[in-house]
C-alpha atoms as a PDB file:
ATOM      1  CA  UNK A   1     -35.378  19.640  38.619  1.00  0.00           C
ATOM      2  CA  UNK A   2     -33.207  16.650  38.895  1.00  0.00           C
ATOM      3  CA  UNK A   3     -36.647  14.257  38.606  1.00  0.00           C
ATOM      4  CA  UNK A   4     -37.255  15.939  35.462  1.00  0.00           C
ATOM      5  CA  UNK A   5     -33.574  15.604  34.140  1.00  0.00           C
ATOM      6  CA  UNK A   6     -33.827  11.986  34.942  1.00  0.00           C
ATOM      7  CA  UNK A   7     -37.110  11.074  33.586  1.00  0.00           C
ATOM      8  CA  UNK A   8     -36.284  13.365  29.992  1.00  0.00           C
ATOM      9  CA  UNK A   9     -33.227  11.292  30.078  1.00  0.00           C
ATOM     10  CA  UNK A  10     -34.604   7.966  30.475  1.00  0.00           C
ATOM     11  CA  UNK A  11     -37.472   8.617  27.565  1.00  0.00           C
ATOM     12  CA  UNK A  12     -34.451   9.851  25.305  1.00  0.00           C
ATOM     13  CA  UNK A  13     -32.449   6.451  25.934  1.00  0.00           C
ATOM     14  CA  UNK A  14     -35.892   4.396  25.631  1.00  0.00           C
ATOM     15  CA  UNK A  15     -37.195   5.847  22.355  1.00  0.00           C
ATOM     16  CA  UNK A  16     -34.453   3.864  20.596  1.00  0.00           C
ATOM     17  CA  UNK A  17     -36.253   0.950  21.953  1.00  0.00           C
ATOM     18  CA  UNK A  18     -39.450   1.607  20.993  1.00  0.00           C
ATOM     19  CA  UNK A  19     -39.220   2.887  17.595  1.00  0.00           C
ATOM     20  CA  UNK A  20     -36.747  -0.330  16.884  1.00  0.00           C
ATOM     21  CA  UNK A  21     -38.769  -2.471  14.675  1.00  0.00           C
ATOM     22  CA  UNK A  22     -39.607  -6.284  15.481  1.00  0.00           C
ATOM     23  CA  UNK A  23     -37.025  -8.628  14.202  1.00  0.00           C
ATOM     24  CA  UNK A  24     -40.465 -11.219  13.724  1.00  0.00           C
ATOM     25  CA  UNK A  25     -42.118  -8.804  11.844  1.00  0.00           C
ATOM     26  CA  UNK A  26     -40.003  -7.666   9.169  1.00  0.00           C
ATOM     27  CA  UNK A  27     -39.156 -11.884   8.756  1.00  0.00           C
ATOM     28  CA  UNK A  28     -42.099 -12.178   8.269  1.00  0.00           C
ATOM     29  CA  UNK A  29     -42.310  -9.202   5.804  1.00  0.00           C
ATOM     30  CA  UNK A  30     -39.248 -10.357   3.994  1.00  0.00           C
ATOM     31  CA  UNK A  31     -40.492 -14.098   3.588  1.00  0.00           C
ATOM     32  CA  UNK A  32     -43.678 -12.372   1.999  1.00  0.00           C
ATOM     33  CA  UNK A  33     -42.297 -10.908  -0.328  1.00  0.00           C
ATOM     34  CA  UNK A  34     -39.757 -13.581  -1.260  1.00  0.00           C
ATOM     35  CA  UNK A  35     -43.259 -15.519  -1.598  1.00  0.00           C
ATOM     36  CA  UNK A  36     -44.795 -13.537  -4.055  1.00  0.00           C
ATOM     37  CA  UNK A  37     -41.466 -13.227  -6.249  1.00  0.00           C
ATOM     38  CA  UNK A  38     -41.418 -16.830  -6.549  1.00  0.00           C
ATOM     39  CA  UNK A  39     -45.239 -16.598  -7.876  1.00  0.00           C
ATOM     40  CA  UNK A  40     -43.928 -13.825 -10.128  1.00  0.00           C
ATOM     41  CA  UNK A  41     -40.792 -16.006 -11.158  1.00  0.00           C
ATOM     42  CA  UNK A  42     -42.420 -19.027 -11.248  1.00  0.00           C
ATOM     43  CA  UNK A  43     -45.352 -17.774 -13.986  1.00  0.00           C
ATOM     44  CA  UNK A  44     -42.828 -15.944 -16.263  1.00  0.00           C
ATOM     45  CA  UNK A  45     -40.716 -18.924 -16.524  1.00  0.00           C
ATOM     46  CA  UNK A  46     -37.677 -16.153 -14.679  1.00  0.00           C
ATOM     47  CA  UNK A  47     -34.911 -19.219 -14.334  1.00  0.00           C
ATOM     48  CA  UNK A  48     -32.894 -16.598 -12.619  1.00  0.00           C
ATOM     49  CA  UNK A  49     -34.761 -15.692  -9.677  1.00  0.00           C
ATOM     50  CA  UNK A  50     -35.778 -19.106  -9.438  1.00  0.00           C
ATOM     51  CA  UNK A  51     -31.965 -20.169  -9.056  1.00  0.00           C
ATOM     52  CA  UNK A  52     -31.883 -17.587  -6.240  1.00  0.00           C
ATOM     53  CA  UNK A  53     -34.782 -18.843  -4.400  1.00  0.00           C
ATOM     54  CA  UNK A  54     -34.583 -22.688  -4.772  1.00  0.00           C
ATOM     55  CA  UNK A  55     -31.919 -24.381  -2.470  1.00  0.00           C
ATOM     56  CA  UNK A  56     -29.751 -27.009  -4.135  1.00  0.00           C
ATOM     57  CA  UNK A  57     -31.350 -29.429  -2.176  1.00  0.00           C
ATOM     58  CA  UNK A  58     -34.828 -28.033  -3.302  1.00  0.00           C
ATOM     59  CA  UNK A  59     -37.630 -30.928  -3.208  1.00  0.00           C
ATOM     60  CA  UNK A  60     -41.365 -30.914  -4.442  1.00  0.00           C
ATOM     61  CA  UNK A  61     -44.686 -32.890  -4.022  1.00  0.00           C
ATOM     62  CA  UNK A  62     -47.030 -31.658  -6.496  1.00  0.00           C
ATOM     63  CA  UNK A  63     -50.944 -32.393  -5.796  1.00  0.00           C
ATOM     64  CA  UNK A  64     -50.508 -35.423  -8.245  1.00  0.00           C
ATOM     65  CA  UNK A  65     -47.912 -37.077  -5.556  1.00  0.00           C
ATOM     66  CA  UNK A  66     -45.206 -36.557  -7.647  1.00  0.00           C
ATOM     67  CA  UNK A  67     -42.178 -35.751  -6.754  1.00  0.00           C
ATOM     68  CA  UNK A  68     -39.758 -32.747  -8.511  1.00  0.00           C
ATOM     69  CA  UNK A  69     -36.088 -31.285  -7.550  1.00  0.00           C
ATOM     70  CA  UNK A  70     -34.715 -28.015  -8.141  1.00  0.00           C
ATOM     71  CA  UNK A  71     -33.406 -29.399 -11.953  1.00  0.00           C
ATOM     72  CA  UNK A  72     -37.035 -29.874 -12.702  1.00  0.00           C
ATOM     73  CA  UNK A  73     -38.595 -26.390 -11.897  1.00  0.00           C
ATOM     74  CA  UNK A  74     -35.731 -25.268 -13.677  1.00  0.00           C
ATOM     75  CA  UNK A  75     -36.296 -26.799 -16.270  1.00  0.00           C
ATOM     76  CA  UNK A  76     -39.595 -25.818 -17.134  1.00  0.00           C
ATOM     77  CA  UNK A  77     -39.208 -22.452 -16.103  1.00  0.00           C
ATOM     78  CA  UNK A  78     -36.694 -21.932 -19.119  1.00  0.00           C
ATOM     79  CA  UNK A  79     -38.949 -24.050 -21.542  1.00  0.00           C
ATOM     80  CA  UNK A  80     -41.577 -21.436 -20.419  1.00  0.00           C
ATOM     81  CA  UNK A  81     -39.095 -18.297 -20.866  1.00  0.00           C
ATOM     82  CA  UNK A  82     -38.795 -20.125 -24.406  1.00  0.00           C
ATOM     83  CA  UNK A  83     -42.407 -19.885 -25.481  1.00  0.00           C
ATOM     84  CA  UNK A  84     -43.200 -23.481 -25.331  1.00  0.00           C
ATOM     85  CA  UNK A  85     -47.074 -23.228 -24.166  1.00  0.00           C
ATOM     86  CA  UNK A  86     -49.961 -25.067 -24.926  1.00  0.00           C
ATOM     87  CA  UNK A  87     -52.600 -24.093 -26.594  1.00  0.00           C
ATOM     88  CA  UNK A  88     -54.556 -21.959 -23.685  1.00  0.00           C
ATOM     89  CA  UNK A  89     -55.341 -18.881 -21.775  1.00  0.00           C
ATOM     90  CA  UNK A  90     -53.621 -18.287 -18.826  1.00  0.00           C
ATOM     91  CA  UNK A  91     -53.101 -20.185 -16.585  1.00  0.00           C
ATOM     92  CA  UNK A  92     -53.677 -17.024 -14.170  1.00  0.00           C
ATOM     93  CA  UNK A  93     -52.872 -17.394 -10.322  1.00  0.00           C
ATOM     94  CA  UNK A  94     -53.657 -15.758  -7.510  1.00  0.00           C
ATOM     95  CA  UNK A  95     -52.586 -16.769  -3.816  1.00  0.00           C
ATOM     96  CA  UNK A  96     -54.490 -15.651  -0.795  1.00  0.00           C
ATOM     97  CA  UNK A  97     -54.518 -16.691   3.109  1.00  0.00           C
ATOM     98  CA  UNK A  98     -51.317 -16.484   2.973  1.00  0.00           C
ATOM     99  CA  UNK A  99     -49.527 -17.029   7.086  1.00  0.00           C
ATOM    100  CA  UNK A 100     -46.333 -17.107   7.950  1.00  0.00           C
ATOM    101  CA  UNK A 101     -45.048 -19.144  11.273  1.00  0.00           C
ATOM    102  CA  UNK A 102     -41.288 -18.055  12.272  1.00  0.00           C
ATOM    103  CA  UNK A 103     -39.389 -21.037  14.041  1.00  0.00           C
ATOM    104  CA  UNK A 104     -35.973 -19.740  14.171  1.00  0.00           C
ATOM    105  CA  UNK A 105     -33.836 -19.981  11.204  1.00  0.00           C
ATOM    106  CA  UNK A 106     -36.571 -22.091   9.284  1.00  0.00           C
ATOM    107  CA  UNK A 107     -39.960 -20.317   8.543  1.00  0.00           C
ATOM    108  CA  UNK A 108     -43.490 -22.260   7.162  1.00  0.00           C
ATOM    109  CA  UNK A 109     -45.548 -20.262   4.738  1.00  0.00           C
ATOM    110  CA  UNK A 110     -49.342 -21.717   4.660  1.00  0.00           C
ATOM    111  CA  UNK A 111     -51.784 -20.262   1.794  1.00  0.00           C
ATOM    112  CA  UNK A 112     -54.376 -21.010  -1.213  1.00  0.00           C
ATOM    113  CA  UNK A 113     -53.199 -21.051  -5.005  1.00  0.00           C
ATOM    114  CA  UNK A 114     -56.627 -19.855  -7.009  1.00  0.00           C
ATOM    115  CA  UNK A 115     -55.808 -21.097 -10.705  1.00  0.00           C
ATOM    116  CA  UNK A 116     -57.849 -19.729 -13.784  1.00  0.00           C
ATOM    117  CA  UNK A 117     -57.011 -21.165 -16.998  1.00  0.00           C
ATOM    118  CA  UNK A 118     -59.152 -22.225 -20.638  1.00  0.00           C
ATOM    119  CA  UNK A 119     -58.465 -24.188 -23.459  1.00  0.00           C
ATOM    120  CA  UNK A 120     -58.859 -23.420 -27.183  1.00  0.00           C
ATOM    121  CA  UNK A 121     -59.457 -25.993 -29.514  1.00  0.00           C
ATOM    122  CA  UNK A 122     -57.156 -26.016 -32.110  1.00  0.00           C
ATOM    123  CA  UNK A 123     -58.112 -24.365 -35.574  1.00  0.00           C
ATOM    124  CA  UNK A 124     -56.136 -24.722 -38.817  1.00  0.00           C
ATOM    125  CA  UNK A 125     -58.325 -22.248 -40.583  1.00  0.00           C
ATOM    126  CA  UNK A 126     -60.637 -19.955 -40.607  1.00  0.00           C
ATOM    127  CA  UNK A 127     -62.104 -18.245 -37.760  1.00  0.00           C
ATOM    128  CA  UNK A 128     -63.782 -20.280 -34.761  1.00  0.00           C
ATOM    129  CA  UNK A 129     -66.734 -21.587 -35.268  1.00  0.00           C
ATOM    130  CA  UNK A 130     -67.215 -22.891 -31.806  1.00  0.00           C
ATOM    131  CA  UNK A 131     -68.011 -21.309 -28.835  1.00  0.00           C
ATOM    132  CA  UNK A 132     -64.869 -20.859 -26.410  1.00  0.00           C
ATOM    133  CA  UNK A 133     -64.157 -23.466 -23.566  1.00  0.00           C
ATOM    134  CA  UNK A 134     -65.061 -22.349 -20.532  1.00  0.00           C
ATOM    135  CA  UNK A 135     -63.172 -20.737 -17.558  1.00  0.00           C
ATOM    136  CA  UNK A 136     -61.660 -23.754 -15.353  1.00  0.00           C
ATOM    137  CA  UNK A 137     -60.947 -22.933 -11.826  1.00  0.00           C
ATOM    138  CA  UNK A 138     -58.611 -24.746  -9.824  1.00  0.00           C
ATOM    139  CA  UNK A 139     -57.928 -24.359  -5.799  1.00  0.00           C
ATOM    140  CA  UNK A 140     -54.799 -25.608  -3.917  1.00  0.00           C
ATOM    141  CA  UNK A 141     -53.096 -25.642  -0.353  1.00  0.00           C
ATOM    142  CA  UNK A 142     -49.570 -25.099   0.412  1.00  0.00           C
ATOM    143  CA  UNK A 143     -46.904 -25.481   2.262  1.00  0.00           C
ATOM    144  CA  UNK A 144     -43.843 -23.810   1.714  1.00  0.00           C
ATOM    145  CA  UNK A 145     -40.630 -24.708   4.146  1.00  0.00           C
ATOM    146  CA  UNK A 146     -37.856 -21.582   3.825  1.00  0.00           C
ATOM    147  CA  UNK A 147     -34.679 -21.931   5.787  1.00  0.00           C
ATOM    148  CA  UNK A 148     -32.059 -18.923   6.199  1.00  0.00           C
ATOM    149  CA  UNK A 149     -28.984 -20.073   4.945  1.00  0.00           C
ATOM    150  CA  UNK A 150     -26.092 -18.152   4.889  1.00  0.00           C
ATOM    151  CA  UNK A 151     -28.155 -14.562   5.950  1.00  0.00           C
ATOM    152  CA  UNK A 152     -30.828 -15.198   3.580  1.00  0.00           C
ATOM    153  CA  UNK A 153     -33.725 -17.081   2.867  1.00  0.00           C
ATOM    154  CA  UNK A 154     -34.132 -20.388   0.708  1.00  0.00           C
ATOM    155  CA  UNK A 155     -37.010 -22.505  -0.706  1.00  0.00           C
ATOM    156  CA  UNK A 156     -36.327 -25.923   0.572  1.00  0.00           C
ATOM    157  CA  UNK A 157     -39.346 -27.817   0.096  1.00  0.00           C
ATOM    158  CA  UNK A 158     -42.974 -27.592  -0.783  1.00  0.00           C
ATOM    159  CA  UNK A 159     -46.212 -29.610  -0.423  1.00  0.00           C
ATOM    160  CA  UNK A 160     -49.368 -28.456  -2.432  1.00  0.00           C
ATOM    161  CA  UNK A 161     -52.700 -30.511  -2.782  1.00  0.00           C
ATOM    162  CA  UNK A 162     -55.243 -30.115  -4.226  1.00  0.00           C
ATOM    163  CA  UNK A 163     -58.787 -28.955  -3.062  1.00  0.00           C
ATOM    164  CA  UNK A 164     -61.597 -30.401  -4.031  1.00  0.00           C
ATOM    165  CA  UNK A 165     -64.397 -29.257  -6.006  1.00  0.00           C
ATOM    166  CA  UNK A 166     -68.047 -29.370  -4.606  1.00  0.00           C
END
């Protein structure tokens, strides 16, 4: 009887253990979806969340080599939240293969940016008489560098270039 007290007593104090959740995991979890609320912020021009994402210390290389701060997302993300748009449709993003690699207090988020966008030409009257651009389709890598500061995570820098079309 005493075996069987012992071992009911030892799966009671274990459970605790097993149904705890791992730490990794829901870091992982938690950068994801910080990830796709920048994507979110980022094409509804949402200066906000943005402000809440970026570090101060934010810094950018776009696929043209250029190189942007926090100031400058900012910045366009209110011109956007403005209406200031070309004259297009979309653009329209999607981002797939989409890995996370945990290295402490400083995570790396790898994926692919799918962008869909078309031009109009411009018409001062009547209706359009030409046929409508076509669908342009854009591919890009990223890197993404988040660091936990303070209990939570930050956007510190990101690297995107573009893939080429064959």
């Amino acid at each position: 009887m005493s075996k069987i007290l012992v071992a009911v007593l030892g799966l009671v104090l274990t459970l605790p253990l097993c149904s705890a959740q791992d730490p990794k995991k829901n870091s992982e979890q938690s950068i994801k979806a910080l990830d796709r609320e920048l994507e979110t912020a980022l094409s509804k021009g949402d200066s906000v969340t943005l402000d809440r994402i970026l570090s101060a210390d934010y810094i950018e290389i776009n696929p043209q080599g250029d190189v942007r701060k926090k100031a400058d997302l900012m910045t366009v993300a209110r011109a956007m939240s403005a209406g200031a748009r070309g004259i297009s449709i979309g653009p329209n993003t999607s981002v797939d293969e989409l890995t996370v690699r945990l290295h402490g207090d400083s995570a790396l988020v790898v994926g692919r940016t799918t962008i869909r966008y078309q031009f109009m030409e411009y018409q001062t009257t009547g209706p359009q008489t030409q046929p409508q651009s076509p669908v342009t389709i854009d591919q890009q890598r990223f890197i993404r560098t988040y660091v936990k500061v303070g209990g939570r995570w930050q956007l510190v820098a990101w690297q995107t270039t573009s893939i080429a079309k064959r």
